[in-house]
PDB file of N, CA and C in Angstrom:
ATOM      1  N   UNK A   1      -3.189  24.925  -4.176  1.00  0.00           N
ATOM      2  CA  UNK A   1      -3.933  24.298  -3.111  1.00  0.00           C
ATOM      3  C   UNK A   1      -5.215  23.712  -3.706  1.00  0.00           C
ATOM      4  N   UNK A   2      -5.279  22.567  -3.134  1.00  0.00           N
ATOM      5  CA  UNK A   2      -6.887  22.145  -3.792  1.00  0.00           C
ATOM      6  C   UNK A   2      -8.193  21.915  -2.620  1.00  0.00           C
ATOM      7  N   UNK A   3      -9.049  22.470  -3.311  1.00  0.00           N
ATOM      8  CA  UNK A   3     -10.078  22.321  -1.930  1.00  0.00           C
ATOM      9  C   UNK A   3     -11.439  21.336  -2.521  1.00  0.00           C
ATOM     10  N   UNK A   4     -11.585  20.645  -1.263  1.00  0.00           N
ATOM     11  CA  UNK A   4     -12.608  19.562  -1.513  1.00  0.00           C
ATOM     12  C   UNK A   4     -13.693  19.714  -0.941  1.00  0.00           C
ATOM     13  N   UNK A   5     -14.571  18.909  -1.248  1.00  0.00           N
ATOM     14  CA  UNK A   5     -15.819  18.744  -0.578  1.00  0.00           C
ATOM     15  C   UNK A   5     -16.226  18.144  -0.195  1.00  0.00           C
ATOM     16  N   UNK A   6     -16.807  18.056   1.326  1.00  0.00           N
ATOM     17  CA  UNK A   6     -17.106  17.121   1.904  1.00  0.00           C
ATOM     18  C   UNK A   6     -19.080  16.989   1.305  1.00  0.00           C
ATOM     19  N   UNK A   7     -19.212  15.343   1.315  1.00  0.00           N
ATOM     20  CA  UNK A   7     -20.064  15.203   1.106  1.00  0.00           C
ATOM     21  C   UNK A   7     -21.603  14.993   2.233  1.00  0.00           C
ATOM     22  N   UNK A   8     -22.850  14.660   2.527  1.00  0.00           N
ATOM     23  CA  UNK A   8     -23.651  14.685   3.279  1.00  0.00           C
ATOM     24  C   UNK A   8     -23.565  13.271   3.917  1.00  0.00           C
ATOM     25  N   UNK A   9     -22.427  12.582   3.511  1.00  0.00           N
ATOM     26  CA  UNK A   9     -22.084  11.084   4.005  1.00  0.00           C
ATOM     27  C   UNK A   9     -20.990  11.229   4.788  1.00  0.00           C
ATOM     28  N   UNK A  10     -20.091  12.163   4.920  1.00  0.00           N
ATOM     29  CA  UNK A  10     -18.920  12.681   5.270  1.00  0.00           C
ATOM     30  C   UNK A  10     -17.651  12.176   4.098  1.00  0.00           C
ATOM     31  N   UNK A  11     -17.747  12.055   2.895  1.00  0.00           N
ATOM     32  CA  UNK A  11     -16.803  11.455   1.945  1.00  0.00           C
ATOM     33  C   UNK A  11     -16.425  12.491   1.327  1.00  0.00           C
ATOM     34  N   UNK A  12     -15.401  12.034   1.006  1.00  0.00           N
ATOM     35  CA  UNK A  12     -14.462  13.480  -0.319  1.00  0.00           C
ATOM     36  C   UNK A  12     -14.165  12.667  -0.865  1.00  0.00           C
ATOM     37  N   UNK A  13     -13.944  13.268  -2.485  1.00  0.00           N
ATOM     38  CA  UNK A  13     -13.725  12.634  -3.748  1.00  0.00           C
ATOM     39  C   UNK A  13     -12.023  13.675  -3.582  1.00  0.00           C
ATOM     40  N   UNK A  14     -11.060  12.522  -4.137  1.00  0.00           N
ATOM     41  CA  UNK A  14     -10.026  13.419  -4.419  1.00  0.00           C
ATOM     42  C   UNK A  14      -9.951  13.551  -6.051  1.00  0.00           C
ATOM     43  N   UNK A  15      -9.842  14.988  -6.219  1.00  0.00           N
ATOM     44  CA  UNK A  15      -9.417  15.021  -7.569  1.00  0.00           C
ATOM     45  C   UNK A  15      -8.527  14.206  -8.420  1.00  0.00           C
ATOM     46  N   UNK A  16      -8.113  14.418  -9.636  1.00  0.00           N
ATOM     47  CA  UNK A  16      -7.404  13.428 -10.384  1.00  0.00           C
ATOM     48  C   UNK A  16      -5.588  14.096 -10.215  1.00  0.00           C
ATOM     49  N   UNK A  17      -5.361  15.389 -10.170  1.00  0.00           N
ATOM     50  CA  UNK A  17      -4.864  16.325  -9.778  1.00  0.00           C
ATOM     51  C   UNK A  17      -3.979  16.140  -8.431  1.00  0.00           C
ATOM     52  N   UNK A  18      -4.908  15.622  -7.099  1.00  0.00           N
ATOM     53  CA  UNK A  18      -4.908  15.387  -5.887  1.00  0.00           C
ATOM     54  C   UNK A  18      -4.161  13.662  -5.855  1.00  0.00           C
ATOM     55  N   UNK A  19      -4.890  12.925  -6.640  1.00  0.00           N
ATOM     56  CA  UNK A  19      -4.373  11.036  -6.727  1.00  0.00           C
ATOM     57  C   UNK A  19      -3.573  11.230  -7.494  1.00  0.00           C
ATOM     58  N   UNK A  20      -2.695  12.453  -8.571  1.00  0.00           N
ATOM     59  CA  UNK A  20      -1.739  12.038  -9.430  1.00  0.00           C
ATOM     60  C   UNK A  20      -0.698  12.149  -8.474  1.00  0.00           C
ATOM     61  N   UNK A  21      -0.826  13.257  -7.468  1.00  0.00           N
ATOM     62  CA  UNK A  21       0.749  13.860  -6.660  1.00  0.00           C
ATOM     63  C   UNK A  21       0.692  13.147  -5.462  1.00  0.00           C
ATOM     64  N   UNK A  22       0.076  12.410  -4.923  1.00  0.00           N
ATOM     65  CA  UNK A  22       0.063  10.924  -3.879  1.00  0.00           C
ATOM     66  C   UNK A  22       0.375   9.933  -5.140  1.00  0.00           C
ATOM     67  N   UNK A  23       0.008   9.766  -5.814  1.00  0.00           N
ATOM     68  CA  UNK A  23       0.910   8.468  -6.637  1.00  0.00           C
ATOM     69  C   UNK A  23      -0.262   7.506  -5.994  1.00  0.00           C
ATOM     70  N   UNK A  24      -1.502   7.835  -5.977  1.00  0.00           N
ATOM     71  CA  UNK A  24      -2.079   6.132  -5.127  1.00  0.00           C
ATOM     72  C   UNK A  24      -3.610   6.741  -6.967  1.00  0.00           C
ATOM     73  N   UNK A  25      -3.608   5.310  -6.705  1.00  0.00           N
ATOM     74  CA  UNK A  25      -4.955   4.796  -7.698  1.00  0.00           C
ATOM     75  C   UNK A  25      -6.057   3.692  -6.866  1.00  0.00           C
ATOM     76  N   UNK A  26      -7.563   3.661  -7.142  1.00  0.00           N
ATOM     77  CA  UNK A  26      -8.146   2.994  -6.574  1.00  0.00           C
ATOM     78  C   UNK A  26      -7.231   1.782  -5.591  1.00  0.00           C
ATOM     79  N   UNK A  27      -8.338   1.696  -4.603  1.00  0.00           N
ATOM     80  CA  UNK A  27      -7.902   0.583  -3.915  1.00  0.00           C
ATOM     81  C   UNK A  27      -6.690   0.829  -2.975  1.00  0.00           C
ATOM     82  N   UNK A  28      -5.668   2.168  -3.486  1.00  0.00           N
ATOM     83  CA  UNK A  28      -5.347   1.895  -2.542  1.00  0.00           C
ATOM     84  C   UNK A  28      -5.381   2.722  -0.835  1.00  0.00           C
ATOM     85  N   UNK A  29      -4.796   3.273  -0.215  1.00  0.00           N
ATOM     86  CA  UNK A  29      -4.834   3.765   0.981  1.00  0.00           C
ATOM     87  C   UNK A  29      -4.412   4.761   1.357  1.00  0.00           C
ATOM     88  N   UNK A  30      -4.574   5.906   1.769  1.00  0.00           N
ATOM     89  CA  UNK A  30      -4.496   6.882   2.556  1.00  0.00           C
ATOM     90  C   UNK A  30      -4.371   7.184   3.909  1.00  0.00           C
ATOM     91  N   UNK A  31      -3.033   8.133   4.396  1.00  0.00           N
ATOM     92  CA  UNK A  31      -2.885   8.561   5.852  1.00  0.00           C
ATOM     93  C   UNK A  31      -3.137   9.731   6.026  1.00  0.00           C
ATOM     94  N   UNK A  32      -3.902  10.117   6.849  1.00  0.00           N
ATOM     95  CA  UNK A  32      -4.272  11.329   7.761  1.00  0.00           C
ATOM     96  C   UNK A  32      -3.607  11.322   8.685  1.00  0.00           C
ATOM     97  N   UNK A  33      -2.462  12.389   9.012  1.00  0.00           N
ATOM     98  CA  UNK A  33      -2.537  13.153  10.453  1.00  0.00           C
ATOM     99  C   UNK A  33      -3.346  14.005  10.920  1.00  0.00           C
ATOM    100  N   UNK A  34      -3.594  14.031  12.008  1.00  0.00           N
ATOM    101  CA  UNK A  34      -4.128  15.261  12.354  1.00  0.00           C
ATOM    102  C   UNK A  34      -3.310  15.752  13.366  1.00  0.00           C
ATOM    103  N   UNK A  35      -3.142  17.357  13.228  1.00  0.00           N
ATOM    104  CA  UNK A  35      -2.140  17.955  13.763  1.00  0.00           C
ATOM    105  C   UNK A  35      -3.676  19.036  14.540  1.00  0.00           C
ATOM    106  N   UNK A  36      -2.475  20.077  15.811  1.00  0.00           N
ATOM    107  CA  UNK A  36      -3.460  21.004  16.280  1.00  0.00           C
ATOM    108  C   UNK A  36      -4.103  21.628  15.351  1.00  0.00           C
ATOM    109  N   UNK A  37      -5.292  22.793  15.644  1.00  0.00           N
ATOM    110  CA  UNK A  37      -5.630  23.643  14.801  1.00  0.00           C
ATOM    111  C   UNK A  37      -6.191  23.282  13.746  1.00  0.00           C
ATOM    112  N   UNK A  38      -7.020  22.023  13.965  1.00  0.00           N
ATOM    113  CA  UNK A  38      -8.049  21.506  12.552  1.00  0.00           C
ATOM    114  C   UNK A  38      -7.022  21.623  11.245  1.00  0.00           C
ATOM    115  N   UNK A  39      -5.387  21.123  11.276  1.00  0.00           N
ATOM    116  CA  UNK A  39      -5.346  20.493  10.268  1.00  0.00           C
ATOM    117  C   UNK A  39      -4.548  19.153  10.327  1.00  0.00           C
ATOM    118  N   UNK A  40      -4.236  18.925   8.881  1.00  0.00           N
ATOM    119  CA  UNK A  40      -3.585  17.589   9.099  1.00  0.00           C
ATOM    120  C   UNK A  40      -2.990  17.758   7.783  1.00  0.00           C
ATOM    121  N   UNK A  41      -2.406  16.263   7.528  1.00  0.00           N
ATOM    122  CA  UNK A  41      -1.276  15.811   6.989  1.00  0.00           C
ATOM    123  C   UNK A  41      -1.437  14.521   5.967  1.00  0.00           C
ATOM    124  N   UNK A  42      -2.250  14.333   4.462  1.00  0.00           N
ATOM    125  CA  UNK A  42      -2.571  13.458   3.850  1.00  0.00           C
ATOM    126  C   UNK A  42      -1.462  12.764   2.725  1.00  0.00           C
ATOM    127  N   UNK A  43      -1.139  11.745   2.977  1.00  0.00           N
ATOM    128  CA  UNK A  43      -0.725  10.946   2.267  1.00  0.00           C
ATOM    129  C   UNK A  43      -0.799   9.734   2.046  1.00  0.00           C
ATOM    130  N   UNK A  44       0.229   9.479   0.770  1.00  0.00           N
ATOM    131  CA  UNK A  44      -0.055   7.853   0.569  1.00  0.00           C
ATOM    132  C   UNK A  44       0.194   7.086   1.722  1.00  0.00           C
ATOM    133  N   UNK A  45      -0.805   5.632   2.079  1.00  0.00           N
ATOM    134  CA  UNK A  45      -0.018   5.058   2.949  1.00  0.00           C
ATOM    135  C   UNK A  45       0.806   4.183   2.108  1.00  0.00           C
ATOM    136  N   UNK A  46       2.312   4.020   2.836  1.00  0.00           N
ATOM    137  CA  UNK A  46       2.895   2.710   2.607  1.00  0.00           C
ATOM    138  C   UNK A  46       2.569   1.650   3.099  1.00  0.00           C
ATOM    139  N   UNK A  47       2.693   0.648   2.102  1.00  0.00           N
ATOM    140  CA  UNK A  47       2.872  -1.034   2.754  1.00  0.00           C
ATOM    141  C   UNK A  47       3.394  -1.216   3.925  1.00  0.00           C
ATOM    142  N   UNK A  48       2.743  -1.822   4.667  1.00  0.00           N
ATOM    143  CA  UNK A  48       3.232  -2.461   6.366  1.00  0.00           C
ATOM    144  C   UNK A  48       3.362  -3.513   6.387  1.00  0.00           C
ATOM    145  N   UNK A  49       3.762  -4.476   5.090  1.00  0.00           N
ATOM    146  CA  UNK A  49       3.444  -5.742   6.077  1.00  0.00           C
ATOM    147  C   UNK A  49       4.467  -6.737   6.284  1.00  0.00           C
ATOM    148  N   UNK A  50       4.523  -7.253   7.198  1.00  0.00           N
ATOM    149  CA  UNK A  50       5.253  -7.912   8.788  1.00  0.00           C
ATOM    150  C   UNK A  50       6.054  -9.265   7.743  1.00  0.00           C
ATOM    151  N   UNK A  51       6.964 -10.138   8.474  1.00  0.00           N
ATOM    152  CA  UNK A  51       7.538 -10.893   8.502  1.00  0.00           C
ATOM    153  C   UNK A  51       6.625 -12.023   8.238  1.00  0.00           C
ATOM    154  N   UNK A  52       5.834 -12.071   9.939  1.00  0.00           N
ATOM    155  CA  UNK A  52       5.114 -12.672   9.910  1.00  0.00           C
ATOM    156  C   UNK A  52       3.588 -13.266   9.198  1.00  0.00           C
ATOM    157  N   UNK A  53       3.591 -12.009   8.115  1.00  0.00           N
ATOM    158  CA  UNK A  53       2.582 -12.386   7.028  1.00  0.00           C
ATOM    159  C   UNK A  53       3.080 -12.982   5.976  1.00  0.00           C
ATOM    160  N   UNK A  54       4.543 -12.547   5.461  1.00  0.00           N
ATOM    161  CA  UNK A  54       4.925 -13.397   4.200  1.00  0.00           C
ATOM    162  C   UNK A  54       5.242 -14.744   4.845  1.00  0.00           C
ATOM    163  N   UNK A  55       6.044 -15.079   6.126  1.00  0.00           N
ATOM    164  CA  UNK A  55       6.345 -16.312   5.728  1.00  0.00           C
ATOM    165  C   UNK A  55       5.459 -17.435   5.757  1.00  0.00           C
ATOM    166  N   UNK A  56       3.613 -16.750   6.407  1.00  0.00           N
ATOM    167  CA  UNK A  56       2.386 -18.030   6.118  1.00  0.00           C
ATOM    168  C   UNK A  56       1.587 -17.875   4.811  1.00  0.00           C
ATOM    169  N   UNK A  57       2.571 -16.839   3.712  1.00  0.00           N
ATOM    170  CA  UNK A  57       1.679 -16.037   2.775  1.00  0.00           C
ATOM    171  C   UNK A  57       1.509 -17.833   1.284  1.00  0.00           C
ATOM    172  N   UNK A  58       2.233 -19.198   1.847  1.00  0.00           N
ATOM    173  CA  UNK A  58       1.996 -20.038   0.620  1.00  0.00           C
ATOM    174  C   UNK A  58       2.020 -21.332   1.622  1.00  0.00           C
ATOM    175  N   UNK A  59       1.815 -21.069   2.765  1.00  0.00           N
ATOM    176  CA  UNK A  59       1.844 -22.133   3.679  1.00  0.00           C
ATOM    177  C   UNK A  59       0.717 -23.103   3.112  1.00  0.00           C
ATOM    178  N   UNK A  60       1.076 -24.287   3.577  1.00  0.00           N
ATOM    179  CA  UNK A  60      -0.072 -25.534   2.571  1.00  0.00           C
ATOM    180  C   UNK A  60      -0.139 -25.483   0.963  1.00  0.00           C
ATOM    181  N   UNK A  61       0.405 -24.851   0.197  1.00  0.00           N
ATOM    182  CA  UNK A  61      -0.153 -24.403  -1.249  1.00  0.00           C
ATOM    183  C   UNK A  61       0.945 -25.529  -1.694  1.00  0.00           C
ATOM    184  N   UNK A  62       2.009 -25.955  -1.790  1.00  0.00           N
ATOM    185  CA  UNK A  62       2.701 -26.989  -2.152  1.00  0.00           C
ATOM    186  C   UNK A  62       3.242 -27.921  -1.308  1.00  0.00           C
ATOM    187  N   UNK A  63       3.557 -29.356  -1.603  1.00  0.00           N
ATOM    188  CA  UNK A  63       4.176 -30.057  -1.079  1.00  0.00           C
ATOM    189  C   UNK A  63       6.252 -29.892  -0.788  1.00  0.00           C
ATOM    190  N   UNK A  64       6.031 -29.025  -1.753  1.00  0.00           N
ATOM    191  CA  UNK A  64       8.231 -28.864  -2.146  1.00  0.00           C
ATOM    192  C   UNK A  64       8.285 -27.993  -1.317  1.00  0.00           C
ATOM    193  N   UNK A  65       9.113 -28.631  -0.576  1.00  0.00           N
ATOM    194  CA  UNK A  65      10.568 -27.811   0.331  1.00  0.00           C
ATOM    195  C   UNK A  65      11.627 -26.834  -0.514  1.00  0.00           C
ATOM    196  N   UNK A  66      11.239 -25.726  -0.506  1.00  0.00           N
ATOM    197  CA  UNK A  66      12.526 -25.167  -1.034  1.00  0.00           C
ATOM    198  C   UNK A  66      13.601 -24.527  -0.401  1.00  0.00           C
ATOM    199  N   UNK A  67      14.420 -24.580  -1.279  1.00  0.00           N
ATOM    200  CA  UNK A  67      15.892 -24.189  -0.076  1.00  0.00           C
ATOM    201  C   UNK A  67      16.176 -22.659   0.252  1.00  0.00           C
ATOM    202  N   UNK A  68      17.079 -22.436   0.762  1.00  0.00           N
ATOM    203  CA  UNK A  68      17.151 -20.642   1.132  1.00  0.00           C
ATOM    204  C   UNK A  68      17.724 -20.171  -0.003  1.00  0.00           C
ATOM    205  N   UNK A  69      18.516 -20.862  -1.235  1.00  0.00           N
ATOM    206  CA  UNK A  69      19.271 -20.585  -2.744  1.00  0.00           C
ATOM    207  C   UNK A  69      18.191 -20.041  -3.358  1.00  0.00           C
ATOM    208  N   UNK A  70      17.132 -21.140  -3.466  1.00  0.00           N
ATOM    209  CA  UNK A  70      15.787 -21.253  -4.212  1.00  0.00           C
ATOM    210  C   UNK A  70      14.722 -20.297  -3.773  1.00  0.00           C
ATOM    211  N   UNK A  71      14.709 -19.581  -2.628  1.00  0.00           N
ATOM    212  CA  UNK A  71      14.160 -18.669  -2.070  1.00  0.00           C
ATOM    213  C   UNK A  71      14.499 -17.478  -2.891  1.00  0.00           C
ATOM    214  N   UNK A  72      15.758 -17.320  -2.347  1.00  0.00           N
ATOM    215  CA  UNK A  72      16.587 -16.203  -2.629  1.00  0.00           C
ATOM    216  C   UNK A  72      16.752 -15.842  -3.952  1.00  0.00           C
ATOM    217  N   UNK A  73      16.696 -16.642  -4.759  1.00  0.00           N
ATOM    218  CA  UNK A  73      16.290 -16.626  -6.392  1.00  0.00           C
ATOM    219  C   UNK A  73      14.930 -16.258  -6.835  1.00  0.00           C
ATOM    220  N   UNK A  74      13.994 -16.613  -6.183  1.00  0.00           N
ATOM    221  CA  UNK A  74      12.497 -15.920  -6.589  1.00  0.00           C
ATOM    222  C   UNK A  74      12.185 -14.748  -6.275  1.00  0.00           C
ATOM    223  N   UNK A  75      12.909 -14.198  -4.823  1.00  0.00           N
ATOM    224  CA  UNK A  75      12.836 -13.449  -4.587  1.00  0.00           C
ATOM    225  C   UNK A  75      13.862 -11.804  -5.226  1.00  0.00           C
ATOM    226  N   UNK A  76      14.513 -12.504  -5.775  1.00  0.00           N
ATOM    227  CA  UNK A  76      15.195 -11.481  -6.840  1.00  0.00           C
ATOM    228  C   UNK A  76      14.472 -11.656  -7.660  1.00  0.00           C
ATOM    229  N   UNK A  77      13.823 -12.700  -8.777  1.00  0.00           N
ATOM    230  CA  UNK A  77      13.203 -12.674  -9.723  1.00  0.00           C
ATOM    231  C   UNK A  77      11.902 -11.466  -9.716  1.00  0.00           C
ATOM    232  N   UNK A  78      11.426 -11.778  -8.465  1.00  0.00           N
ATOM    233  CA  UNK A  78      10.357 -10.838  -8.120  1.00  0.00           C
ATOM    234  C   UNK A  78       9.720  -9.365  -7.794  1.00  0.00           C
ATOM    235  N   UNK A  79      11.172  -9.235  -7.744  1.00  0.00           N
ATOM    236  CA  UNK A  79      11.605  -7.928  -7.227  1.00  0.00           C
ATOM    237  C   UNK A  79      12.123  -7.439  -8.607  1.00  0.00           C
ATOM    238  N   UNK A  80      12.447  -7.795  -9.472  1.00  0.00           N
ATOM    239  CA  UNK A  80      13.027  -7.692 -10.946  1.00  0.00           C
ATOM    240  C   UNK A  80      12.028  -7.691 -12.004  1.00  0.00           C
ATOM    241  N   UNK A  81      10.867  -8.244 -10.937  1.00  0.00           N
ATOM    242  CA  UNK A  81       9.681  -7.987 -12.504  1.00  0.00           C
ATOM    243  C   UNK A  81       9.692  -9.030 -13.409  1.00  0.00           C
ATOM    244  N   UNK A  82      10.008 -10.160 -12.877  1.00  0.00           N
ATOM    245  CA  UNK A  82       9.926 -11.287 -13.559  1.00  0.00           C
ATOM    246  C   UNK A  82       9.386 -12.362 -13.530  1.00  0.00           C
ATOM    247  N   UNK A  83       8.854 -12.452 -12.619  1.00  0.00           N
ATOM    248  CA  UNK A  83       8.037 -13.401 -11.942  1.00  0.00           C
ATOM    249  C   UNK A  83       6.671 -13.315 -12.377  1.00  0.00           C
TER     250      UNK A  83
END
């Protein structure tokens, strides 16, 4: 079990110990539950994001139309670590 400390700002530092077994490094995000009985439930958060953010995520950035082949190809590339 690891115990923290709250600071006079209300902040806790998580140990290195604590960010190795969440798997998160700066920047990224954390979920709290809180359950009855003053406790809760901390973990990594996962990624949320919507449909509707990737498909305005290059809107205006080029003039080329690409096709759903040509999509579908970057998007394996990308997912493959190649991109």
């Amino acid at each position: 079990m690891a115990i923290l400390t709250v600071t006079a700002r209300g902040r806790v530092t998580l140990s290195k110990e604590v960010r190795q077994h969440l798997g998160i490094k700066p920047g990224d995000k954390i979920e709290l539950d809180l359950l009855p009985d003053a406790r809760g439930i901390l973990k990594a958060a996962q990624p949320n994001g919507t449909i509707v953010r990737f498909v305005g995520l290059l809107a205006g950035r080029t003039k080329k139309i690409a096709t759903l082949e040509e999509m579908h190809e970057a998007s394996v590339q990308a997912w493959a670590g190649k991109a």
